[in-house]
N, C-alpha and C. Protein backbone atom coordinates (compact mmCIF):
# COMPACT_ATOMS: atom_id res chain seq x y z
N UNK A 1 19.75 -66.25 -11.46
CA UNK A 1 18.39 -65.88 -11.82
C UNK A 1 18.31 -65.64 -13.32
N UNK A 2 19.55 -64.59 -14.14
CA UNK A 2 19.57 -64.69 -15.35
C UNK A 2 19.51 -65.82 -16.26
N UNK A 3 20.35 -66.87 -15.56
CA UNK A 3 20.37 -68.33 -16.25
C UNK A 3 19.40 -69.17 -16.23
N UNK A 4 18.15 -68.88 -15.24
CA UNK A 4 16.80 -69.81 -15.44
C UNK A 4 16.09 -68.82 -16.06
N UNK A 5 16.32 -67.60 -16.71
CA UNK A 5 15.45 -66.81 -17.25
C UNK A 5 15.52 -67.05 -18.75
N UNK A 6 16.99 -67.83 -19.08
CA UNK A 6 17.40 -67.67 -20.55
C UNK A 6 17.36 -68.72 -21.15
N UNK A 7 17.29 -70.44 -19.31
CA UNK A 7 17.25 -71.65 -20.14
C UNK A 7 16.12 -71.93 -20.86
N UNK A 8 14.79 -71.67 -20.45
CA UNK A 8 13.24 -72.07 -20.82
C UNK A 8 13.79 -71.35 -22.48
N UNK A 9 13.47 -70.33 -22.64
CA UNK A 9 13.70 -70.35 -24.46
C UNK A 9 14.36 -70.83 -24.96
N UNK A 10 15.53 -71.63 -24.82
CA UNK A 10 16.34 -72.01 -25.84
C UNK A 10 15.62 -73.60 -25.52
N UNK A 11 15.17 -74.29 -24.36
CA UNK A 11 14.28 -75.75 -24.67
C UNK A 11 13.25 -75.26 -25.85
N UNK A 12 12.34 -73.95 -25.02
CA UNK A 12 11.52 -74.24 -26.09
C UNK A 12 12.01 -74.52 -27.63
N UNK A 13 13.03 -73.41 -27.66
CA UNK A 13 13.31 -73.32 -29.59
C UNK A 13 13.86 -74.69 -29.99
N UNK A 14 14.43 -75.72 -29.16
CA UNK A 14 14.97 -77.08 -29.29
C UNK A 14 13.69 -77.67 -29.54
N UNK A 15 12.65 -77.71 -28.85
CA UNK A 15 11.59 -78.24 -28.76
C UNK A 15 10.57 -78.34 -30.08
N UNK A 16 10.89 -77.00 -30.71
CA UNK A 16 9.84 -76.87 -31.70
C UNK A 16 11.03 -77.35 -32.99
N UNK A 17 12.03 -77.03 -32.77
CA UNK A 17 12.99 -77.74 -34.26
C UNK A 17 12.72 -79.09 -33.83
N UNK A 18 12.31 -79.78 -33.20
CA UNK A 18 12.24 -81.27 -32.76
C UNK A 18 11.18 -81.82 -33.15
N UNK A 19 10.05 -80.81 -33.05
CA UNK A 19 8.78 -80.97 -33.65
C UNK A 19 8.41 -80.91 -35.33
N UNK A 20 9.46 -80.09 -35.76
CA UNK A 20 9.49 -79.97 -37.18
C UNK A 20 10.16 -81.00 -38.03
N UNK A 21 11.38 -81.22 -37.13
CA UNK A 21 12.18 -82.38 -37.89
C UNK A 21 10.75 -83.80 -37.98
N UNK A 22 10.34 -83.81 -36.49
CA UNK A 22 9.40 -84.90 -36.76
C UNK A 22 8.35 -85.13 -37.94
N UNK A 23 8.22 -84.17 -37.76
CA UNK A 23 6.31 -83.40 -38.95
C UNK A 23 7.46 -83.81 -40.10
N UNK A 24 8.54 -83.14 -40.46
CA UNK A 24 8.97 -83.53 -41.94
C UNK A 24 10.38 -83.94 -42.02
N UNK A 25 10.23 -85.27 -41.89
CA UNK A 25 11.80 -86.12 -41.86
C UNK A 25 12.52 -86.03 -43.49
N UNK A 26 11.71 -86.31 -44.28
CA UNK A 26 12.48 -86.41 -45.84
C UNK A 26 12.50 -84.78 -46.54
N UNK A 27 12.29 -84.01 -45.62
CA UNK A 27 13.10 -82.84 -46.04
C UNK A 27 14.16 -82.30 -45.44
N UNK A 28 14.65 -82.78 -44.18
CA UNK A 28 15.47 -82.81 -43.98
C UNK A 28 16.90 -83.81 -44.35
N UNK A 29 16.25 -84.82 -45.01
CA UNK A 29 17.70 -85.58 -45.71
C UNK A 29 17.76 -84.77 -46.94
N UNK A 30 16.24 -84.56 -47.97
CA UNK A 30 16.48 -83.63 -48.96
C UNK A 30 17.06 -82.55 -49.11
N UNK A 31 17.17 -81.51 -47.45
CA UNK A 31 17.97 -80.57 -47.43
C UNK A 31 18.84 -80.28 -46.73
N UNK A 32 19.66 -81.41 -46.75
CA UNK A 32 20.68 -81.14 -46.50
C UNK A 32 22.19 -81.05 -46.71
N UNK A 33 22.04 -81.13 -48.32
CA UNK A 33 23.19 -80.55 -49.01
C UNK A 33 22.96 -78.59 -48.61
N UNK A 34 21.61 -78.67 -49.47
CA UNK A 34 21.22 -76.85 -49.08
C UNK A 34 21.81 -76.68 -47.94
N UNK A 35 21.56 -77.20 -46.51
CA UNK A 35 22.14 -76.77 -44.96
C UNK A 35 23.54 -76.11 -45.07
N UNK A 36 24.16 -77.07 -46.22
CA UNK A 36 25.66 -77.41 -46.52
C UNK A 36 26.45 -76.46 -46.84
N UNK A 37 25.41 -75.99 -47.94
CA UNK A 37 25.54 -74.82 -48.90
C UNK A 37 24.81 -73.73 -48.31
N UNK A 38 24.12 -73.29 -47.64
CA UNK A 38 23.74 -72.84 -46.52
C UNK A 38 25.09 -72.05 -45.59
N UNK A 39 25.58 -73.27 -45.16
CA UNK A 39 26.61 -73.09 -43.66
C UNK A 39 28.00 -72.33 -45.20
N UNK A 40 27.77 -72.80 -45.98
CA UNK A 40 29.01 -72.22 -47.13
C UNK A 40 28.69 -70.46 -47.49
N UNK A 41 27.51 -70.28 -47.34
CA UNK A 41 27.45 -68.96 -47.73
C UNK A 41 27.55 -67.85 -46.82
N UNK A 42 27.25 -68.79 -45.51
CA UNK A 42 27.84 -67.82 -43.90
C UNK A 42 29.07 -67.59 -44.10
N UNK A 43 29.80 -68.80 -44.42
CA UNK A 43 31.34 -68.71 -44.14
C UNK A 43 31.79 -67.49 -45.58
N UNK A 44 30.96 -67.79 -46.23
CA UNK A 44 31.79 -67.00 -47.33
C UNK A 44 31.68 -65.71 -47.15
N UNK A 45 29.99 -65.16 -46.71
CA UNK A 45 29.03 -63.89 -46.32
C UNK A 45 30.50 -63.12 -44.75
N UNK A 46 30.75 -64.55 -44.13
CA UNK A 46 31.76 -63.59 -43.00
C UNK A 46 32.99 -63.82 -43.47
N UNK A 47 33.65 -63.79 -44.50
CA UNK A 47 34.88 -63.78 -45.29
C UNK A 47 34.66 -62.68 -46.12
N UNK A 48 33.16 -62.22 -46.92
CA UNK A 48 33.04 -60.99 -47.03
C UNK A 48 33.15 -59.89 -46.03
N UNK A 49 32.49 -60.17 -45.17
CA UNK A 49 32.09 -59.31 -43.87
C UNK A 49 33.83 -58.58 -43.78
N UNK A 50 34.79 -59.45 -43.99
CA UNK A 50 36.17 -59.04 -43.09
C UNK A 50 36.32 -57.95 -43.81
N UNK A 51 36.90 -58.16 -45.13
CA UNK A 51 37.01 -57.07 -46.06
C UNK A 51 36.05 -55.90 -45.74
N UNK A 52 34.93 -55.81 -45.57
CA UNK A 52 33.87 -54.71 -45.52
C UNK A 52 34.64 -54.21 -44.19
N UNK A 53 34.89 -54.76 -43.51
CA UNK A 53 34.95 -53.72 -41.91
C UNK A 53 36.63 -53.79 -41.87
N UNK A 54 37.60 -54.73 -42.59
CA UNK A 54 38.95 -53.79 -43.19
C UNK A 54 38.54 -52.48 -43.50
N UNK A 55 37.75 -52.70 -44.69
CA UNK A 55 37.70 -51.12 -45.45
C UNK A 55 37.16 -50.09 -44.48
N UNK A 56 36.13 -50.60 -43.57
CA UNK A 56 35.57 -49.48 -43.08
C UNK A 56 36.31 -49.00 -41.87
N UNK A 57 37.27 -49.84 -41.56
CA UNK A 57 38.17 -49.13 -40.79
C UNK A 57 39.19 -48.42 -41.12
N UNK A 58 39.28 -48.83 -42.52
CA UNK A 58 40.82 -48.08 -42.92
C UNK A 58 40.18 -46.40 -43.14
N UNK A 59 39.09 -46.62 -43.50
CA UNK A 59 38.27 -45.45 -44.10
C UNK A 59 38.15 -44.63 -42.77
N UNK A 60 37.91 -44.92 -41.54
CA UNK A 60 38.02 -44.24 -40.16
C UNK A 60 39.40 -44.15 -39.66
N UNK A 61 39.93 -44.84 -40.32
CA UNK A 61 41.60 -44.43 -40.03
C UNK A 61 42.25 -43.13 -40.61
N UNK A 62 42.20 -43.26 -41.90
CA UNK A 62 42.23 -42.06 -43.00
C UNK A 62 41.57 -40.48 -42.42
N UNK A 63 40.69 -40.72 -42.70
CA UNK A 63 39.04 -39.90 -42.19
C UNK A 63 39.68 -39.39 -40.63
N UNK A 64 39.74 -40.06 -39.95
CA UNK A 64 41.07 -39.26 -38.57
C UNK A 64 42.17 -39.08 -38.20
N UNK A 65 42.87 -39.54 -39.27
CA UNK A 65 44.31 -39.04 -39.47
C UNK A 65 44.46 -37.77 -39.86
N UNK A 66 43.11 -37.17 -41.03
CA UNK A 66 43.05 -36.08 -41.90
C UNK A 66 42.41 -35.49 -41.05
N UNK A 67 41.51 -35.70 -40.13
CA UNK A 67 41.40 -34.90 -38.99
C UNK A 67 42.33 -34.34 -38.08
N UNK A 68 43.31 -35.16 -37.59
CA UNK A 68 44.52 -34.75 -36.84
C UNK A 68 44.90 -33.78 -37.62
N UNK A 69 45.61 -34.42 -39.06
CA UNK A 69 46.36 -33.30 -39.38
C UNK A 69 45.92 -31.93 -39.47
N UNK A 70 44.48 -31.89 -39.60
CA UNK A 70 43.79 -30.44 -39.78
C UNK A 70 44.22 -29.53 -38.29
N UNK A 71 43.94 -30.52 -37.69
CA UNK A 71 43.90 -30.03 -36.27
C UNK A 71 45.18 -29.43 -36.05
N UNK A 72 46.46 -30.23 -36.54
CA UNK A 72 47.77 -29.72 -36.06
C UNK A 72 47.85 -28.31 -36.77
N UNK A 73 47.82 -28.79 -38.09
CA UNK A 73 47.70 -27.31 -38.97
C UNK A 73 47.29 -26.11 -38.17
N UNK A 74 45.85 -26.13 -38.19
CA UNK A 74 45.40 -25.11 -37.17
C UNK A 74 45.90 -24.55 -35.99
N UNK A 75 46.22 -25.75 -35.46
CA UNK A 75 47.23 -25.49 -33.70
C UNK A 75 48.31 -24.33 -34.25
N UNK A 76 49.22 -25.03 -35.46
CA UNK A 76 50.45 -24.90 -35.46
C UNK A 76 50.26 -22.59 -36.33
N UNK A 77 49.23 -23.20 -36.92
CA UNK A 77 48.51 -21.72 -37.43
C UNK A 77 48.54 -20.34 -36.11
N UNK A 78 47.88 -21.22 -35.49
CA UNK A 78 47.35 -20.07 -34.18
C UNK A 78 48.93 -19.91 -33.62
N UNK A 79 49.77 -21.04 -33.30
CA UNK A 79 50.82 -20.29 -32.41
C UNK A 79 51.35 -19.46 -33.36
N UNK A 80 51.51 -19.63 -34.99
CA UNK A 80 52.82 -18.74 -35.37
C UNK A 80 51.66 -17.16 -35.18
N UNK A 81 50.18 -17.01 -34.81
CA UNK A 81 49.57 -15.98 -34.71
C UNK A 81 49.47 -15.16 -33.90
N UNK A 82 49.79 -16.08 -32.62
CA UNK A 82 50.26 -15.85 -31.10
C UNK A 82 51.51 -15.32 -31.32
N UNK A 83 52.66 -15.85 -32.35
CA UNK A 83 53.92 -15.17 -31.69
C UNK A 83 53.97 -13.91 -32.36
N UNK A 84 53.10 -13.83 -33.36
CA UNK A 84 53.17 -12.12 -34.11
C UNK A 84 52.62 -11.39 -33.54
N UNK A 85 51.48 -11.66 -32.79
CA UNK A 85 50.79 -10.80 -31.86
C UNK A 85 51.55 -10.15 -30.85
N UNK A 86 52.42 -11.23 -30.28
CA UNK A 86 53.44 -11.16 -29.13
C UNK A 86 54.41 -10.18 -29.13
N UNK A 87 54.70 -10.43 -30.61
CA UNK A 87 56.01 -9.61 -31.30
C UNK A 87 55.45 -8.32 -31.28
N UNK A 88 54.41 -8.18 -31.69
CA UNK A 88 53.80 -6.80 -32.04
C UNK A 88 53.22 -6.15 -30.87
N UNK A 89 53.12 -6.64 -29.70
CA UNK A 89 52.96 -6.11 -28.36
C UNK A 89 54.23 -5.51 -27.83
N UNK A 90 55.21 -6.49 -27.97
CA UNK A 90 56.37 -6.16 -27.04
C UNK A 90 56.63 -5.31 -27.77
N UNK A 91 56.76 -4.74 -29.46
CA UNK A 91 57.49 -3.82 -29.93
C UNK A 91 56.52 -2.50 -29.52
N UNK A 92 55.23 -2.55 -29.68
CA UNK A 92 54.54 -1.36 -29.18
C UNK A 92 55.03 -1.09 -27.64
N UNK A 93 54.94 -1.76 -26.80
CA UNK A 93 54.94 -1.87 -25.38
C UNK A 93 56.78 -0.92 -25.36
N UNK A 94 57.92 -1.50 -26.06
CA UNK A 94 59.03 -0.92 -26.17
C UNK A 94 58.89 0.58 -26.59
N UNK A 95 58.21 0.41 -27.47
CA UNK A 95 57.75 1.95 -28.32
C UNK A 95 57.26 3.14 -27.42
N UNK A 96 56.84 2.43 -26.43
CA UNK A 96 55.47 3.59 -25.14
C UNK A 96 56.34 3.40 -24.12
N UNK A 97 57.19 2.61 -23.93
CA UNK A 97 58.46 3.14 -22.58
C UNK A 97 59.53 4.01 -23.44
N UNK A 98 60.09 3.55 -24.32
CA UNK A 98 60.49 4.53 -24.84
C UNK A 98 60.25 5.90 -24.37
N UNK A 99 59.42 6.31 -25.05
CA UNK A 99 59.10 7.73 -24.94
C UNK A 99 58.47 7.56 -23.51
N UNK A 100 58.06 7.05 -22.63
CA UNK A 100 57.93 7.89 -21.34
C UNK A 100 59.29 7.58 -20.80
N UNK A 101 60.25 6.77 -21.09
CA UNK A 101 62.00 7.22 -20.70
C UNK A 101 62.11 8.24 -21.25
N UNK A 102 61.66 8.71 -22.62
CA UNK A 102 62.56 10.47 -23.17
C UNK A 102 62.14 11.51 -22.52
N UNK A 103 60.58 11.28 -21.69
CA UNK A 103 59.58 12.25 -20.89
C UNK A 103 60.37 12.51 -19.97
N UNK A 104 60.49 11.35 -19.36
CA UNK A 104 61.59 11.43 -17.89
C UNK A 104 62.47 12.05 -18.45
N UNK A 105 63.34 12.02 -18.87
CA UNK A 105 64.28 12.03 -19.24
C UNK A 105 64.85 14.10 -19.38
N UNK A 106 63.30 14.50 -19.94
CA UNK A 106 63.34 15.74 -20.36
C UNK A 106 62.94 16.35 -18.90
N UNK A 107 61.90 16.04 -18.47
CA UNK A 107 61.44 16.21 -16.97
C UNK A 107 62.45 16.50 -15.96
N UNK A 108 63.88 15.70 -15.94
CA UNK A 108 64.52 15.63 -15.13
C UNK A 108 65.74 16.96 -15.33
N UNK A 109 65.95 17.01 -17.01
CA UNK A 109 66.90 17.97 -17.45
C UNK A 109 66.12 19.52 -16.99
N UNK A 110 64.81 19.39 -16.70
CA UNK A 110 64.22 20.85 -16.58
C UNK A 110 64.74 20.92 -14.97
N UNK A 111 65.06 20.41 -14.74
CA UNK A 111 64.58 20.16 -12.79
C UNK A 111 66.64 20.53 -12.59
């Protein structure tokens, strides 16, 4: 169904370049070095094109590499923040058994 929907426009557009070539035959021998030079400036326009979307990929390459690395940075930031936190729990946490071992400890010598 897609394919009888898509052949009718492309007759027509055959149809009307068919009509034009007719209406003007000696501009088309006249232009068709231009066509020539024409089809030369595509090729050259997508020989530019490559370079442009090299660059613009290298530039999204870069651009998220320097993203990663931010990212690791940060990661690598938070754990050494996590393990001081950690450190500084367990030594408090040691600090408060401590002394309820010396509590006991005295508790038991009264007894």
């Amino acid at each position: 169904v897609a394919e009888k929907k898509s052949d009718p426009p492309r007759q027509d557009a055959s149809e009307q370049a068919g009509t034009s070539r007719a209406k003007q035959p000696e501009q088309i021998v006249e232009d068709s070095p231009a066509q020539g030079a024409h089809k030369r400036q595509r090729s050259d326009d997508a020989s530019g094109e490559a370079p442009d979307l090299q660059g613009q990929l290298i530039e999204i390459l870069d651009r998220s590499s320097r993203m990663v690395a931010a990212q690791l940075e940060a990661q690598n930031i938070n754990c050494q923040l996590d393990r001081e936190q950690r450190k500084d729990q367990v030594s408090s946490l040691l600090g408060v058994l401590g002394k309820v071992a010396d509590a006991l400890y005295r508790i038991a010598d009264k007894m």
